[in-house]
PDB file of N, CA and C in Angstrom:
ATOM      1  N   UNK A   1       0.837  -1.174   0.000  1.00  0.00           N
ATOM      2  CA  UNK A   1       0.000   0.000   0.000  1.00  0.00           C
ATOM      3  C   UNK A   1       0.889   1.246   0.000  1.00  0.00           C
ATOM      4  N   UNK A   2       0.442   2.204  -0.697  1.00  0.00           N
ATOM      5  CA  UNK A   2       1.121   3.427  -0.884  1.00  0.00           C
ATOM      6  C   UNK A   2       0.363   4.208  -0.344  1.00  0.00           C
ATOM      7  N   UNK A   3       1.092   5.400   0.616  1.00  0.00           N
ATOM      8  CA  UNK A   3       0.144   6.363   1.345  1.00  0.00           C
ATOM      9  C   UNK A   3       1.119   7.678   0.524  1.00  0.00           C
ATOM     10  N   UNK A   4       0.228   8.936   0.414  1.00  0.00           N
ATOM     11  CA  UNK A   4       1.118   9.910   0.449  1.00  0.00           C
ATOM     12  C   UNK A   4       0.156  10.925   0.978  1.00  0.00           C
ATOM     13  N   UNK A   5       0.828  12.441   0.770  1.00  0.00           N
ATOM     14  CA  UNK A   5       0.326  13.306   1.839  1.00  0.00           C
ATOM     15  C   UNK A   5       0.841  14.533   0.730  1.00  0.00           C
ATOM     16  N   UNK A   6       0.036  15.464   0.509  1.00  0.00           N
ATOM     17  CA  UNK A   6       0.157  16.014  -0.514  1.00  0.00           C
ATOM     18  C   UNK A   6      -0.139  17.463   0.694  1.00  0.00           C
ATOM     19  N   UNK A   7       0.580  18.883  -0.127  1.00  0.00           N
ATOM     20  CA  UNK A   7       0.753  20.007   0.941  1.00  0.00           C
ATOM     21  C   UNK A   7       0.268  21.264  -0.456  1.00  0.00           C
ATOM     22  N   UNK A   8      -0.714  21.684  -1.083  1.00  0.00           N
ATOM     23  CA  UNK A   8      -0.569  22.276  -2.142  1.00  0.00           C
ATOM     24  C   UNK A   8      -0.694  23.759  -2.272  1.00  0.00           C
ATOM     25  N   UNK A   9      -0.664  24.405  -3.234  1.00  0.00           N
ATOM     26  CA  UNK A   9      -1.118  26.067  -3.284  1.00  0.00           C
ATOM     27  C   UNK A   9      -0.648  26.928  -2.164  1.00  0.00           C
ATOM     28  N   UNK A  10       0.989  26.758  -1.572  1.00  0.00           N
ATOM     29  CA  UNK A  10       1.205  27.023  -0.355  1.00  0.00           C
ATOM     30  C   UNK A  10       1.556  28.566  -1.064  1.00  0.00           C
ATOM     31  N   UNK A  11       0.789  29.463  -0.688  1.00  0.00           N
ATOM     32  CA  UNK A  11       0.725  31.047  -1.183  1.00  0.00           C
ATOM     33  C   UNK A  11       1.959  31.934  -0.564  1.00  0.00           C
ATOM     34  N   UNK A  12       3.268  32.775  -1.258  1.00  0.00           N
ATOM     35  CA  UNK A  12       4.030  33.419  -0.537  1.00  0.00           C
ATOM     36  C   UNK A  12       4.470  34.340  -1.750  1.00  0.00           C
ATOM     37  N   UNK A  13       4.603  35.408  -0.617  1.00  0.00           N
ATOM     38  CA  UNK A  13       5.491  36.462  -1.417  1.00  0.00           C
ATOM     39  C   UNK A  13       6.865  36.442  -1.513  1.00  0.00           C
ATOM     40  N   UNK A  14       7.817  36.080  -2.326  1.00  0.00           N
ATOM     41  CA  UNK A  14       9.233  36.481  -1.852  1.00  0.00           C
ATOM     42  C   UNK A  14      10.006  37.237  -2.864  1.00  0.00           C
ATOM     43  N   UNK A  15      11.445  37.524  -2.790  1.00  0.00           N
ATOM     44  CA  UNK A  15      12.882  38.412  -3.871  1.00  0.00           C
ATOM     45  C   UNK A  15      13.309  37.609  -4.156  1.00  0.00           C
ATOM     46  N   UNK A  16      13.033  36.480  -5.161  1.00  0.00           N
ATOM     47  CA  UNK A  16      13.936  35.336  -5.549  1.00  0.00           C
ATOM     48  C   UNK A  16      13.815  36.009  -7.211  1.00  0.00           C
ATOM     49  N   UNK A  17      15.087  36.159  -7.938  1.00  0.00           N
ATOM     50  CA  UNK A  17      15.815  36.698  -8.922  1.00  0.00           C
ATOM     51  C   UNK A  17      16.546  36.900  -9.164  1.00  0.00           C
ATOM     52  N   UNK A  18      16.986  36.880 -10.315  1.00  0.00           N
ATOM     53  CA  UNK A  18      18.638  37.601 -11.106  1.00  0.00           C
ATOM     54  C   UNK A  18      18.622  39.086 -11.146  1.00  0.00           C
ATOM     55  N   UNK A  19      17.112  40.114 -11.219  1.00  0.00           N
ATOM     56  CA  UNK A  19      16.894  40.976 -11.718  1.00  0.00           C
ATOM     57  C   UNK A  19      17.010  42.333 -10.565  1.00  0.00           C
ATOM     58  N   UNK A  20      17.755  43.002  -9.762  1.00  0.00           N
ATOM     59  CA  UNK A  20      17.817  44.378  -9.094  1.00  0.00           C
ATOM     60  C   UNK A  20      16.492  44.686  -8.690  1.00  0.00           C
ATOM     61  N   UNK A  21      15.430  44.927  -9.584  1.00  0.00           N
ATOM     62  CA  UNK A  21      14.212  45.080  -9.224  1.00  0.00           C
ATOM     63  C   UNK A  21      13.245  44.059  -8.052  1.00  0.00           C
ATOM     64  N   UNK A  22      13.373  42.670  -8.945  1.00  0.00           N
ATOM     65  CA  UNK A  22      13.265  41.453  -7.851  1.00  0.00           C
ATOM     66  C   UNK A  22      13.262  41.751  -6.447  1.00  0.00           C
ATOM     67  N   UNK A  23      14.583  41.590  -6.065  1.00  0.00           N
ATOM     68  CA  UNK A  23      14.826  41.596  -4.740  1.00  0.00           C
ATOM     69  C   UNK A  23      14.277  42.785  -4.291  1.00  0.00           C
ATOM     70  N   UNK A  24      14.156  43.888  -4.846  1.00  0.00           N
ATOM     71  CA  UNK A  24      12.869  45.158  -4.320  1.00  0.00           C
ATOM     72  C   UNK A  24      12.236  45.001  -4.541  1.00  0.00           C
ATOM     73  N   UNK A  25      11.411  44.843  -5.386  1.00  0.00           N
ATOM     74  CA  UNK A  25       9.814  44.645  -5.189  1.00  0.00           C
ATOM     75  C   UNK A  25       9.073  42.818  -4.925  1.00  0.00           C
ATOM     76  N   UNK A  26      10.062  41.910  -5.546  1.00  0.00           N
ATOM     77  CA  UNK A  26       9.407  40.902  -5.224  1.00  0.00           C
ATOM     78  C   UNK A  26       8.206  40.502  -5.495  1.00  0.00           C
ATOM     79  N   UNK A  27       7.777  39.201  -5.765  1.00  0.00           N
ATOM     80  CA  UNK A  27       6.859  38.369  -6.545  1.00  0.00           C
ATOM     81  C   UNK A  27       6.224  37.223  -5.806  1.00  0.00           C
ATOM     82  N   UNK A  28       5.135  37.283  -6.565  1.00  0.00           N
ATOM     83  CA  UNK A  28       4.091  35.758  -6.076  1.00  0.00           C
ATOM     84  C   UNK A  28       4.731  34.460  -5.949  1.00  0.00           C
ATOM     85  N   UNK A  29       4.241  33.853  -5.606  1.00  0.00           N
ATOM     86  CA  UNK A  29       5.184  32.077  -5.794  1.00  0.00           C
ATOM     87  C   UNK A  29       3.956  30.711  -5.414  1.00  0.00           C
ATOM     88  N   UNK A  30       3.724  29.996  -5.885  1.00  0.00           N
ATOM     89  CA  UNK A  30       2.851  29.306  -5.401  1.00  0.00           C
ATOM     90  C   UNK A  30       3.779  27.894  -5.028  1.00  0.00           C
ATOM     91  N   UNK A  31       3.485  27.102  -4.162  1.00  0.00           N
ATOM     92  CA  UNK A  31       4.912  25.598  -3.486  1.00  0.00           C
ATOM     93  C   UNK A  31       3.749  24.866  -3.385  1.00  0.00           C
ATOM     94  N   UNK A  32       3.916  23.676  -3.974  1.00  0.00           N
ATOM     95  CA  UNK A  32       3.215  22.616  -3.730  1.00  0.00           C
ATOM     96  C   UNK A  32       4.461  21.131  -3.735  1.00  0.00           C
ATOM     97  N   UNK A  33       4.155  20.592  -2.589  1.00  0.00           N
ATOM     98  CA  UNK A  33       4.464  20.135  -2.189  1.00  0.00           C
ATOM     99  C   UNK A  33       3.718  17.734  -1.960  1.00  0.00           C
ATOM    100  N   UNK A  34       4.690  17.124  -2.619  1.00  0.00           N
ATOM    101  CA  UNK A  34       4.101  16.098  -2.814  1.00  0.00           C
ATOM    102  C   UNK A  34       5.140  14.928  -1.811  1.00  0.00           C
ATOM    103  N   UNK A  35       4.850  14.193  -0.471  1.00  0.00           N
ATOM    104  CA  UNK A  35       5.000  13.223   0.391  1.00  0.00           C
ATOM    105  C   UNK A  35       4.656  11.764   0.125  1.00  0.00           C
ATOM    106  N   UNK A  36       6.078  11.067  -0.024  1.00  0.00           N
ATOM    107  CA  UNK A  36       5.148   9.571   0.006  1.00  0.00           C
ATOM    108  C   UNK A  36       5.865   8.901   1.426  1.00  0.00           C
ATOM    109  N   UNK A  37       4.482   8.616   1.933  1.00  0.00           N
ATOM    110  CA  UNK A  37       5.159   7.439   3.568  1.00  0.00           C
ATOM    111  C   UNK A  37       4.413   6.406   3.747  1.00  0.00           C
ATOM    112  N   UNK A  38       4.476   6.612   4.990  1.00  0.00           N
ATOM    113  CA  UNK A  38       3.740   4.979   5.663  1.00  0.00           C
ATOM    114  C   UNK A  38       2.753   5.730   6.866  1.00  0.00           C
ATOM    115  N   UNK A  39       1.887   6.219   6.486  1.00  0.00           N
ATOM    116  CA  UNK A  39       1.171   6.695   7.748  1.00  0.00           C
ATOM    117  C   UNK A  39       0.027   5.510   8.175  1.00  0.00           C
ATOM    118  N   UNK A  40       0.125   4.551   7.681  1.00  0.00           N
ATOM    119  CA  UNK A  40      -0.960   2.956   8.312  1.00  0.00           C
ATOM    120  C   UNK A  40      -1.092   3.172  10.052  1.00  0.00           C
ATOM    121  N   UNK A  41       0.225   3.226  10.647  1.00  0.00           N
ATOM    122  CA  UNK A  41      -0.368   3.036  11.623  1.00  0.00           C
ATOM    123  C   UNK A  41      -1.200   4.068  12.522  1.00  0.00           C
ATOM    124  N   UNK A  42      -0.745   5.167  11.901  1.00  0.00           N
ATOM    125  CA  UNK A  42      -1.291   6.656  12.497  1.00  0.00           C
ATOM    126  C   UNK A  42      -3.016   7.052  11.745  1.00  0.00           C
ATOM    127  N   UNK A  43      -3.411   6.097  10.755  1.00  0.00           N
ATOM    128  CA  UNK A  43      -4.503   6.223  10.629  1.00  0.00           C
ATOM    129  C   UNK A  43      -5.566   5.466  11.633  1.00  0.00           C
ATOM    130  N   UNK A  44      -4.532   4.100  12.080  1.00  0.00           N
ATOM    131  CA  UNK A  44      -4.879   3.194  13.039  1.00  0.00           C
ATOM    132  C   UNK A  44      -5.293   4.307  14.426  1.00  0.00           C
ATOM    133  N   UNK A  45      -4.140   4.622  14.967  1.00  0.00           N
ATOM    134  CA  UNK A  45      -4.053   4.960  16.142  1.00  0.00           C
ATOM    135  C   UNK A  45      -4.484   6.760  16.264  1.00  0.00           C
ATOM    136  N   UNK A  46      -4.681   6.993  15.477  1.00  0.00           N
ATOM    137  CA  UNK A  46      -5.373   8.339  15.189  1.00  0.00           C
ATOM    138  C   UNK A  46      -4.025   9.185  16.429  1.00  0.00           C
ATOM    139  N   UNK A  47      -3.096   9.511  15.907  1.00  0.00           N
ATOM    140  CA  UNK A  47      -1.810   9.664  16.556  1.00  0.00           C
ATOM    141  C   UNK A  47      -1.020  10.825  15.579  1.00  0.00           C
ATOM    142  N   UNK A  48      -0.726  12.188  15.402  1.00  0.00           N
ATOM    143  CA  UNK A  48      -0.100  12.903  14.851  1.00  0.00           C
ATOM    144  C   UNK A  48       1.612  12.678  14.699  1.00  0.00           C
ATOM    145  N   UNK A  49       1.872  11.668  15.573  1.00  0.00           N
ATOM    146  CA  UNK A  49       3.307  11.723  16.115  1.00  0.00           C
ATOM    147  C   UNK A  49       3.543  10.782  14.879  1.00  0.00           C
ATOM    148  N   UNK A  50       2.558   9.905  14.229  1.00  0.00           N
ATOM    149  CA  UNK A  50       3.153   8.264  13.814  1.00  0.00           C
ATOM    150  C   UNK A  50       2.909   8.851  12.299  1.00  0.00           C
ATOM    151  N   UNK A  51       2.550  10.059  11.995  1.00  0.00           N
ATOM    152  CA  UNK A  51       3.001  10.514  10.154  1.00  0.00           C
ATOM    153  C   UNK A  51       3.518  11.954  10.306  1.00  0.00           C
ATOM    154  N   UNK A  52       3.297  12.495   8.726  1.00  0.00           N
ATOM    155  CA  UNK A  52       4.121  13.445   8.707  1.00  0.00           C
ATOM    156  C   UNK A  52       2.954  14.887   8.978  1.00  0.00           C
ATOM    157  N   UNK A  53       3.219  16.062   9.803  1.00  0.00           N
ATOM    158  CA  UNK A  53       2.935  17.146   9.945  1.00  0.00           C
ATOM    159  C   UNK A  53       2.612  18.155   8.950  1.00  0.00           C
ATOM    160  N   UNK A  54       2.101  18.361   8.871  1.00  0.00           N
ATOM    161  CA  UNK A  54       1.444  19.528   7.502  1.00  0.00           C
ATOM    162  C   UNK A  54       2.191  20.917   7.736  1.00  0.00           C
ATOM    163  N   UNK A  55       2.051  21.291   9.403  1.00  0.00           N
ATOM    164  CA  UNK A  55       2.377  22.289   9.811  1.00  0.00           C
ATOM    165  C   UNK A  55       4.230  22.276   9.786  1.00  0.00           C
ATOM    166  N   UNK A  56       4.666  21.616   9.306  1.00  0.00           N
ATOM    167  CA  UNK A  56       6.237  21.609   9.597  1.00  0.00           C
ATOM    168  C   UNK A  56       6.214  21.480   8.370  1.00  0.00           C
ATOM    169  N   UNK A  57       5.601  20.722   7.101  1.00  0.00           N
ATOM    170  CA  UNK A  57       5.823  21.076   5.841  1.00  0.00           C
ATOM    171  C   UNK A  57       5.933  22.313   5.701  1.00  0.00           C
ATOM    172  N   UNK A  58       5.077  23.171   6.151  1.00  0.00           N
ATOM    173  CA  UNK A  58       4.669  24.772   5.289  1.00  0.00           C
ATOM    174  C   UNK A  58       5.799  25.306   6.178  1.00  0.00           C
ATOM    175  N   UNK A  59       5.949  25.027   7.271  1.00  0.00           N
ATOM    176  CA  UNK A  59       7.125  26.180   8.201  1.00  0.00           C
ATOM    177  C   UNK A  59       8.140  26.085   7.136  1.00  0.00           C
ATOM    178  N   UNK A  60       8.853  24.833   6.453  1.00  0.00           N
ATOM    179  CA  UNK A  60      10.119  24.883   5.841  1.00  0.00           C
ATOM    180  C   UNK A  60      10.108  25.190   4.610  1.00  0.00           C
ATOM    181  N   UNK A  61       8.708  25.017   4.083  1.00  0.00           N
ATOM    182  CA  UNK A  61       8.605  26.216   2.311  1.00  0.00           C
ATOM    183  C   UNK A  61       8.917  27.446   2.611  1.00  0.00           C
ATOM    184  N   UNK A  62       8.043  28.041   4.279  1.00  0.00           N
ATOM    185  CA  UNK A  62       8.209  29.226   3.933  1.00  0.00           C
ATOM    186  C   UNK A  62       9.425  29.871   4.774  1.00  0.00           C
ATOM    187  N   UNK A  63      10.023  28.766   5.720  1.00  0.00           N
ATOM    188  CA  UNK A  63      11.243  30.227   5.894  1.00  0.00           C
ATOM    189  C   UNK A  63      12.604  29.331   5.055  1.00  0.00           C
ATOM    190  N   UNK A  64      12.659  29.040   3.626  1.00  0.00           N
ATOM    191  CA  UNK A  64      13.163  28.747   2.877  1.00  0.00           C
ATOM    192  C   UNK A  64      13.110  29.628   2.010  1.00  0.00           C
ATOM    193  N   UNK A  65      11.271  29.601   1.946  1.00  0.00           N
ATOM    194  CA  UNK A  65      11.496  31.002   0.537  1.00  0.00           C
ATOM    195  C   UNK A  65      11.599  32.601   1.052  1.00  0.00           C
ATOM    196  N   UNK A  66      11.354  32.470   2.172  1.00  0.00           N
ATOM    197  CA  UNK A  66      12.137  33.656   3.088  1.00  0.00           C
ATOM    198  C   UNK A  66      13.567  34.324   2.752  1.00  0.00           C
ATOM    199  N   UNK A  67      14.174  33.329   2.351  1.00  0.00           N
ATOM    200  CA  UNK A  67      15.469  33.486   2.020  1.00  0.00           C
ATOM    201  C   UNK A  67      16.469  33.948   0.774  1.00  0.00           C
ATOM    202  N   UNK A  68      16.470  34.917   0.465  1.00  0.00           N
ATOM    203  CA  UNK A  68      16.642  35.461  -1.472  1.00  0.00           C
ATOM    204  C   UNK A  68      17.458  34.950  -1.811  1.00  0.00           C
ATOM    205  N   UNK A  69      16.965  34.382  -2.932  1.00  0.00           N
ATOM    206  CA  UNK A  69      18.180  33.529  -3.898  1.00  0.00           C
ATOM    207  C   UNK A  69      18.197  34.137  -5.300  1.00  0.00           C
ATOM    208  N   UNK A  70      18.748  33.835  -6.582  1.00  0.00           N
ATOM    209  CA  UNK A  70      19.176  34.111  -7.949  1.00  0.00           C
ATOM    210  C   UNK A  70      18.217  33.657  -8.352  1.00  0.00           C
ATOM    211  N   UNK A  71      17.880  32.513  -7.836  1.00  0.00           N
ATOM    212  CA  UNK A  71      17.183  31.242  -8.568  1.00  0.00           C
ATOM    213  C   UNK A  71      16.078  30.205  -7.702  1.00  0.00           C
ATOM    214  N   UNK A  72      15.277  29.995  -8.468  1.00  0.00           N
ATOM    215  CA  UNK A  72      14.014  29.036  -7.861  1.00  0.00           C
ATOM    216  C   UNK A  72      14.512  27.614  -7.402  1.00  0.00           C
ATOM    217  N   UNK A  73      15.487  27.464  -8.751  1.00  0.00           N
ATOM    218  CA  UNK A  73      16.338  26.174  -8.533  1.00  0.00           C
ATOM    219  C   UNK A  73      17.023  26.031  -6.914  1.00  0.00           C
ATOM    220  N   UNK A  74      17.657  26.929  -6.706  1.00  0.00           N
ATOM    221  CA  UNK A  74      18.501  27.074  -5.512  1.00  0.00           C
ATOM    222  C   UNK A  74      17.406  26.702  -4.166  1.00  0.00           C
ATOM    223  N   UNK A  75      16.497  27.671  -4.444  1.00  0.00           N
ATOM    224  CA  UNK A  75      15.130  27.604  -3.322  1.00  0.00           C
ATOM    225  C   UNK A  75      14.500  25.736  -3.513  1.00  0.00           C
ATOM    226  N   UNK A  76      14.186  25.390  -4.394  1.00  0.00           N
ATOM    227  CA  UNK A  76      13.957  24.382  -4.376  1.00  0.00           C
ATOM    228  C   UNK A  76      15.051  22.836  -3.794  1.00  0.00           C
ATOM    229  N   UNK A  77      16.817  23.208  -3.861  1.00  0.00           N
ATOM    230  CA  UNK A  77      17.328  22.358  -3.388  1.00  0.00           C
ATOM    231  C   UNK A  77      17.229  22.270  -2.032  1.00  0.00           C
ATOM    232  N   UNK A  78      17.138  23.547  -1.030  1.00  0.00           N
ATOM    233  CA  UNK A  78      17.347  24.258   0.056  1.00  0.00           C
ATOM    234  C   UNK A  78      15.923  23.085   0.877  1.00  0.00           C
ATOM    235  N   UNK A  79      15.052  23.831   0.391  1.00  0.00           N
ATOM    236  CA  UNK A  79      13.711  22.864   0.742  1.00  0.00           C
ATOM    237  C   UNK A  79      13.694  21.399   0.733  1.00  0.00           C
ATOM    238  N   UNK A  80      14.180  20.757  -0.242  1.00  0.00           N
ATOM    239  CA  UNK A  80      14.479  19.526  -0.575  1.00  0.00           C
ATOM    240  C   UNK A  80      15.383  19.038   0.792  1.00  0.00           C
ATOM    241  N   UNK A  81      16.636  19.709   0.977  1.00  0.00           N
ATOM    242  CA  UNK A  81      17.284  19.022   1.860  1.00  0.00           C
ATOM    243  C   UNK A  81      16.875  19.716   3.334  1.00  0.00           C
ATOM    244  N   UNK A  82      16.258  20.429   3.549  1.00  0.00           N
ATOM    245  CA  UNK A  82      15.483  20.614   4.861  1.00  0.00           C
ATOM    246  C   UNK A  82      14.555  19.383   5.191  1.00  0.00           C
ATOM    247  N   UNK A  83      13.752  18.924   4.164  1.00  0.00           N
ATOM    248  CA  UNK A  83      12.479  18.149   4.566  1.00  0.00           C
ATOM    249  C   UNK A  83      13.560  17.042   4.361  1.00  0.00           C
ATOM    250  N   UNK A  84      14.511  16.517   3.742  1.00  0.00           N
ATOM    251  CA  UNK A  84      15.429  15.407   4.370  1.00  0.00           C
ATOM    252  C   UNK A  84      15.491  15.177   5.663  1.00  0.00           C
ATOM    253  N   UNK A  85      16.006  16.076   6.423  1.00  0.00           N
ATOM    254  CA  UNK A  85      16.869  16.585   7.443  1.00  0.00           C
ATOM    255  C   UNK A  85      15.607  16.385   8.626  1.00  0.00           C
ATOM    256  N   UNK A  86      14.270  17.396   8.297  1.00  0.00           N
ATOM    257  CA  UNK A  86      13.982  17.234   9.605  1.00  0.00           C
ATOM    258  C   UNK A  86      12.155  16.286   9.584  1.00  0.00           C
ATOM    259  N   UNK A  87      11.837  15.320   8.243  1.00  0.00           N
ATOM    260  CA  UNK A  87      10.694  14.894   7.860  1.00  0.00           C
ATOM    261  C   UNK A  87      11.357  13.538   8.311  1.00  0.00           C
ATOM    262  N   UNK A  88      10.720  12.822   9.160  1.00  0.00           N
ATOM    263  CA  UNK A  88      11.545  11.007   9.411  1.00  0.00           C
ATOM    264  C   UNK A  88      10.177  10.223   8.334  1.00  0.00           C
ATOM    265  N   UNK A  89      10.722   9.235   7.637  1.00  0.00           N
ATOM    266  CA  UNK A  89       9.647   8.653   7.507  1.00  0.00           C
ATOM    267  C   UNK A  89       9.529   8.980   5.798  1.00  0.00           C
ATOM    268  N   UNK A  90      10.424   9.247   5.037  1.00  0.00           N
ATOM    269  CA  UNK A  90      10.278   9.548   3.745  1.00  0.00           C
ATOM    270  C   UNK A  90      10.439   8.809   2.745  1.00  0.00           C
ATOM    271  N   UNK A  91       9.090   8.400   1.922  1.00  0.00           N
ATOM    272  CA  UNK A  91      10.154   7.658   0.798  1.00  0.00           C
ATOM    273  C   UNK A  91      10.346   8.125  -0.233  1.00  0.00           C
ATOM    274  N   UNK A  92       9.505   9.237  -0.805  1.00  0.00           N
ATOM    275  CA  UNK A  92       9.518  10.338  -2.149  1.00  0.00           C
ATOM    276  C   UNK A  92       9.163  11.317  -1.766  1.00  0.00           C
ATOM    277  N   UNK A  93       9.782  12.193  -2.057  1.00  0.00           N
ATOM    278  CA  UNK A  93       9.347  13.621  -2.232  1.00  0.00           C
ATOM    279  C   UNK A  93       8.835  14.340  -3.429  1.00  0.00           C
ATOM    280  N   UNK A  94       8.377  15.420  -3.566  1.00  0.00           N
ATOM    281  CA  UNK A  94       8.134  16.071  -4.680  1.00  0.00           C
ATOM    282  C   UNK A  94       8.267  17.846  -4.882  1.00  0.00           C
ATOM    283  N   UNK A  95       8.977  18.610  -5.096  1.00  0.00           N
ATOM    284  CA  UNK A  95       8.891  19.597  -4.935  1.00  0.00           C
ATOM    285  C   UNK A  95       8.608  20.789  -5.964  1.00  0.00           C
ATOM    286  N   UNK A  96       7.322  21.277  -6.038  1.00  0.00           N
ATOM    287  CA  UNK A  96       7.367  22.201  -7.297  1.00  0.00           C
ATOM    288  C   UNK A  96       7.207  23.929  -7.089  1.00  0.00           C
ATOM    289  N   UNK A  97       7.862  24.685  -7.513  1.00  0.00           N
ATOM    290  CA  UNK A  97       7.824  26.149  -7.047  1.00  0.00           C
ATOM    291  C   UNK A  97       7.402  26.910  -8.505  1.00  0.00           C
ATOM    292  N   UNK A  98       6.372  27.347  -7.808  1.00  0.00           N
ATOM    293  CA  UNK A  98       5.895  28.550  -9.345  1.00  0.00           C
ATOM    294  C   UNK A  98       6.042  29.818  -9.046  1.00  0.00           C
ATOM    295  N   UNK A  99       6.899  30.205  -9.804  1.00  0.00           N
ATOM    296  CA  UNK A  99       6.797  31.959  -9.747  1.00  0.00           C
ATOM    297  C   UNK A  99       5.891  32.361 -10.821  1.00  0.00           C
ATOM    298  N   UNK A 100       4.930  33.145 -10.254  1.00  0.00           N
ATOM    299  CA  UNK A 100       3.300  34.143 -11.158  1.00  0.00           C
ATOM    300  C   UNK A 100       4.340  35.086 -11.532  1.00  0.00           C
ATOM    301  N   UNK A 101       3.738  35.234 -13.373  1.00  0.00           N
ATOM    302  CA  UNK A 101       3.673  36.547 -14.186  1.00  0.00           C
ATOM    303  C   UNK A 101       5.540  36.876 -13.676  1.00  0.00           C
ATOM    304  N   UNK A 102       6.243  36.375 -14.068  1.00  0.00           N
ATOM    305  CA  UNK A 102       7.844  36.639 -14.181  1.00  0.00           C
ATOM    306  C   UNK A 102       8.105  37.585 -15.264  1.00  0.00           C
ATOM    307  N   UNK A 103       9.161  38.382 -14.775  1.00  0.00           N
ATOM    308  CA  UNK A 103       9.681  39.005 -15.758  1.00  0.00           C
ATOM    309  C   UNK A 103      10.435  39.319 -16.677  1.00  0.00           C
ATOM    310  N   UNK A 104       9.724  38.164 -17.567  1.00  0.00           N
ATOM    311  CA  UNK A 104      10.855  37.966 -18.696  1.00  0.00           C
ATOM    312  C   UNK A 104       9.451  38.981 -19.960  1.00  0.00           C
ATOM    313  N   UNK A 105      10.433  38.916 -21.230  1.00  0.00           N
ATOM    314  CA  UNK A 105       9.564  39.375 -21.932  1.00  0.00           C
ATOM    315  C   UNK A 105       8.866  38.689 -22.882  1.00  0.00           C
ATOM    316  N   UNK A 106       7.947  38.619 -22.628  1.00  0.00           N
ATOM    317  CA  UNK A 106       6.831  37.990 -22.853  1.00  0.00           C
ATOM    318  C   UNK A 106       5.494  37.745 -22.445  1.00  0.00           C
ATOM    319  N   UNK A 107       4.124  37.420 -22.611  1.00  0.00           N
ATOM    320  CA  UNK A 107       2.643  37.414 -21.902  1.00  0.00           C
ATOM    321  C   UNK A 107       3.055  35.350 -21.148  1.00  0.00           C
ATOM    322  N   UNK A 108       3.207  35.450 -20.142  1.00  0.00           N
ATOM    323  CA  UNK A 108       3.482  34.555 -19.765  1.00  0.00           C
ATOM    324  C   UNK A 108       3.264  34.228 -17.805  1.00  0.00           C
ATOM    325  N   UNK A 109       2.269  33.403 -17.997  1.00  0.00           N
ATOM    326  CA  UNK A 109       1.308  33.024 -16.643  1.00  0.00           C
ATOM    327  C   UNK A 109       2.601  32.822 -15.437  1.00  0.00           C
ATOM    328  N   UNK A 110       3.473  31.787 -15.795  1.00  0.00           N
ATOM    329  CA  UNK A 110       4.574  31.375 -14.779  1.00  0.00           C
ATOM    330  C   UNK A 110       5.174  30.339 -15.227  1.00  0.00           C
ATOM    331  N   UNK A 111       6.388  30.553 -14.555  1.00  0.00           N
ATOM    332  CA  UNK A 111       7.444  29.495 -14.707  1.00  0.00           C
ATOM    333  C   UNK A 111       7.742  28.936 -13.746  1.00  0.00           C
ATOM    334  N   UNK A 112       8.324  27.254 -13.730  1.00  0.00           N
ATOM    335  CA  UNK A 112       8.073  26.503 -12.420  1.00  0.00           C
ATOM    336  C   UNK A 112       9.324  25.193 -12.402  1.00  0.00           C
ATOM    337  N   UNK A 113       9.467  24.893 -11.325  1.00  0.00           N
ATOM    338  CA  UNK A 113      11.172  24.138 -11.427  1.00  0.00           C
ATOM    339  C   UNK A 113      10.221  22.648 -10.536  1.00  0.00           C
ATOM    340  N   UNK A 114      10.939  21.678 -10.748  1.00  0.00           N
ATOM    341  CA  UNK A 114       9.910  20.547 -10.020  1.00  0.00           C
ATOM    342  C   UNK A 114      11.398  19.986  -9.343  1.00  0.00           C
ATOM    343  N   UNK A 115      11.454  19.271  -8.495  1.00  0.00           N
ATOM    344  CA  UNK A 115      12.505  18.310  -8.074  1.00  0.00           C
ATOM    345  C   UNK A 115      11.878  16.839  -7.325  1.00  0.00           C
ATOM    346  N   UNK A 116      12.013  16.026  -7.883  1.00  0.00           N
ATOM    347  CA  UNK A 116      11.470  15.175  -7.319  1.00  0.00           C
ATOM    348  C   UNK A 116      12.473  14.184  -7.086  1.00  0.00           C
ATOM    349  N   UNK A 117      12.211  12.545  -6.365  1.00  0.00           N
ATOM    350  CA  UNK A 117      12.798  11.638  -6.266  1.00  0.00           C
ATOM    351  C   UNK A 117      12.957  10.775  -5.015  1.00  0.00           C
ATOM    352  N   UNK A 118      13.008   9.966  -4.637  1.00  0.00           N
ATOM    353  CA  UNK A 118      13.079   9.005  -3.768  1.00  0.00           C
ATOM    354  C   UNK A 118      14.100   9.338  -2.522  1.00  0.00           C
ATOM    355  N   UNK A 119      13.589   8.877  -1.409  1.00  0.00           N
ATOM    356  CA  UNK A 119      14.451   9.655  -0.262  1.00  0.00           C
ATOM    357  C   UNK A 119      15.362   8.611   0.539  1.00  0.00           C
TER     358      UNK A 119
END
């Protein structure tokens, strides 16, 4: 049996860019976030301790994307090896970051970096 735990549309403002302006004015970002574990017995025992926390997912999107980087890429490894570090119980992760209406030139909704893979 495969359980996972999905964290989505996690809404933040941050200065992640190459661009001078960026880091001043700063942009939308939407993090969704995809968990695969074993929460069987915590559905059993109706027990928060025996899967993974929702509320400690979103703490580490957001004081990750708290943090100004060049690049989404960068923000996305950062996150990746946080939820290593402090998620027990992992067997895939999934990580996708959208930055809204970027400023490149062009009519263009968003651009988005995914990282996924087995933990």
């Amino acid at each position: 049996m495969k359980n996972s735990i999905e964290v989505t549309g996690i809404k933040l403002y941050a200065f992640h860019g190459c661009l001078e302006e960026e880091a001043r004015i700063g942009g939308e970002y939407i993090v969704d976030i995809y968990l695969e574990t074993d929460f069987k017995e915590a559905s059993i025992k109706d027990e928060l301790s025996l899967t993974i926390d929702y509320v400690l997912v979103n703490k580490i999107v957001a004081e990750e994307m708290a943090i100004r980087s060049k690049l989404i890429e960068h923000v996305g490894q950062r996150i990746w090896k946080k939820m290593l570090n402090e998620i027990a119980g992992l067997f895939y992760l999934k990580i996708k970051i959208r930055k809204l209406i970027p400023p490149i030139n062009g009519n263009v909704d968003e651009v988005s970096i995914c990282i996924e893979g087995k933990c």
